[in-house]
Protein backbone atom coordinates (compact mmCIF):
# COMPACT_ATOMS: atom_id res chain seq x y z
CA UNK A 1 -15.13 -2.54 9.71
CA UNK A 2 -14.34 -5.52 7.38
CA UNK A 3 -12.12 -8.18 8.00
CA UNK A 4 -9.89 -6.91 4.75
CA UNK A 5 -9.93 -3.30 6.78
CA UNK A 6 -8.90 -4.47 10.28
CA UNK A 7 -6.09 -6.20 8.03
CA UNK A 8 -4.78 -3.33 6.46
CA UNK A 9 -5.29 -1.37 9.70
CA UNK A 10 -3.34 -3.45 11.43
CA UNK A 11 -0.43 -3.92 8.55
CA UNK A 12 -0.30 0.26 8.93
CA UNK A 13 0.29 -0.20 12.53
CA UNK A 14 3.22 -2.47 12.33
CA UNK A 15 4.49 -0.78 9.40
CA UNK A 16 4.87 2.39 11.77
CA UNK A 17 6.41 0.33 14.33
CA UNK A 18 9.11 -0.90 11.70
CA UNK A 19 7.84 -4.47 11.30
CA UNK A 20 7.75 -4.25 7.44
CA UNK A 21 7.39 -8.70 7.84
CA UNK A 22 4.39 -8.49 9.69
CA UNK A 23 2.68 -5.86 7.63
CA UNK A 24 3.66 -7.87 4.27
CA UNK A 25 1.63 -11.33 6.68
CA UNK A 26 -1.16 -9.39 7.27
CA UNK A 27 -1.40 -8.07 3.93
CA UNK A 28 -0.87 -11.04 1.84
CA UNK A 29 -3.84 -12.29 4.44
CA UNK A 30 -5.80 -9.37 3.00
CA UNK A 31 -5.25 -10.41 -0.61
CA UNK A 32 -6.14 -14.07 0.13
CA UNK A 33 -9.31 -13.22 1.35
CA UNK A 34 -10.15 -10.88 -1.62
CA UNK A 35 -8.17 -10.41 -4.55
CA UNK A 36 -9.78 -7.11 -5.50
CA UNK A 37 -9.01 -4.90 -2.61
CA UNK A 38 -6.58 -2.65 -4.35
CA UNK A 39 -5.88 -1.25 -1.03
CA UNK A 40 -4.44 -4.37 -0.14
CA UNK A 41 -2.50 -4.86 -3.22
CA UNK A 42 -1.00 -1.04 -2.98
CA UNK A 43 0.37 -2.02 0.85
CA UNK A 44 2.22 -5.05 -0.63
CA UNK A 45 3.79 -2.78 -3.45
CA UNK A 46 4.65 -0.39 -0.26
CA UNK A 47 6.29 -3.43 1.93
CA UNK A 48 7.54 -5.74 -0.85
CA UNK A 49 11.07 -7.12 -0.15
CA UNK A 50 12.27 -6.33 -3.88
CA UNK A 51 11.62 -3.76 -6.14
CA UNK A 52 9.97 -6.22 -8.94
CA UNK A 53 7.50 -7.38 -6.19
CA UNK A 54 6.70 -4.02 -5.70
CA UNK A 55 6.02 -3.50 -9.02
CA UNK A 56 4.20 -6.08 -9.48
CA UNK A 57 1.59 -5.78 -6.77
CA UNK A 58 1.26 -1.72 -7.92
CA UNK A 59 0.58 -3.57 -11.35
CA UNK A 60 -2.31 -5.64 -9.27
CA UNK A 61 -3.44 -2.36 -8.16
CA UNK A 62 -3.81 -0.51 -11.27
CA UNK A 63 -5.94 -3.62 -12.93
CA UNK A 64 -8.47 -3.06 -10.49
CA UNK A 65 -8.41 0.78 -10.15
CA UNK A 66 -6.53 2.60 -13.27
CA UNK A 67 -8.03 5.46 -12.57
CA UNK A 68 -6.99 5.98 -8.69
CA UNK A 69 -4.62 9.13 -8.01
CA UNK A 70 -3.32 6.88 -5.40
CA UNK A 71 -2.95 3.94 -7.40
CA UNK A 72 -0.92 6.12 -10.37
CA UNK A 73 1.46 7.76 -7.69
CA UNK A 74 2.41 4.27 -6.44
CA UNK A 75 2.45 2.45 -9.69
CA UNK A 76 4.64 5.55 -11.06
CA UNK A 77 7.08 4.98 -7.77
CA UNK A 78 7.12 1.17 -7.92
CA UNK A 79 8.32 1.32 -11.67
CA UNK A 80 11.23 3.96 -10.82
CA UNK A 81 12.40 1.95 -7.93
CA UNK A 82 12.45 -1.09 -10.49
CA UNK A 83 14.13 0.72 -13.39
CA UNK A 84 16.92 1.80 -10.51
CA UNK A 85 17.19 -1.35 -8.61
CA UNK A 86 16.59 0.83 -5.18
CA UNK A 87 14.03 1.03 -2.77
CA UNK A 88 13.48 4.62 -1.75
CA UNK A 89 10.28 6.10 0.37
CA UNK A 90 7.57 7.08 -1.09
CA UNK A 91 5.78 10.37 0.22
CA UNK A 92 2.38 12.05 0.24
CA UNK A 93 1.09 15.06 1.21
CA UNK A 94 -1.78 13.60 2.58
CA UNK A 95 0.16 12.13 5.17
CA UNK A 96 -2.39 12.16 8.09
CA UNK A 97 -6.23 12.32 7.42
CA UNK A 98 -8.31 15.45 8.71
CA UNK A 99 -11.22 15.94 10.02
CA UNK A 100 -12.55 16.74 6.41
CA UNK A 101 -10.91 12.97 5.29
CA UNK A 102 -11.83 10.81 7.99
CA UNK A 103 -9.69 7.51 8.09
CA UNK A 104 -12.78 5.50 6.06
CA UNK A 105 -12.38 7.59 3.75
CA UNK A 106 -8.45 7.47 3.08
CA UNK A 107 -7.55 3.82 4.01
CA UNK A 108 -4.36 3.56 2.47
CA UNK A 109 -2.66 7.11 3.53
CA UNK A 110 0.07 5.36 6.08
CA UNK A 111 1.20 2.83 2.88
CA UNK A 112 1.79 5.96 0.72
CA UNK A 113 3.60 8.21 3.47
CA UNK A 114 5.61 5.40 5.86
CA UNK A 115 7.87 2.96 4.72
């Protein structure tokens, strides 16, 4: 596991445990260190303590992968929460990965599905 990974592992962790501050740390560590993990970019939009920062990191995001499902769903909810000044949860259906997604696989599932 990469150092970015064990990052964004551990920003899911305290985002679970309610520490939305730590996660935001750990991720803003994550972009430091590489500025082209969209992974890490989508977990700031999901912490972010406004709606324009949220927006703006999805927008990070969606340079580096336009094409991601992922990337769309959370661009599309950053840019609502924006337009309405609020800061609602955004959900998933992919909640928790299976044994046919293992975690590698779905690294960001816990930014899209806890808040």
């Amino acid at each position: 596991m990469s150092d970015n990974q064990l990052l964004i592992q551990r920003a899911g962790e305290a985002v679970k445990a309610g520490n939305r501050a730590r996660a935001r740390s750990l991720l803003l560590q994550a972009v430091r260190q590489d500025a082209r993990d969209h992974v890490a970019w989508l977990g700031l939009a999901r912490v972010a303590a406004s709606p324009q920062a949220s927006l703006d990191y999805a927008r990070r995001a969606a340079r580096l992968k336009p094409d991601d499902p992922l990337v769309l769903k959370v661009l599309a909810w950053a840019e609502k929460q924006q337009s309405t000044g609020n800061s609602q949860q955004l959900t998933t259906n992919n909640q928790q990965p299976t044994k046919q997604q293992p975690t590698k696989a779905r690294p960001f599932v816990w930014a899209a599905a806890v808040v």
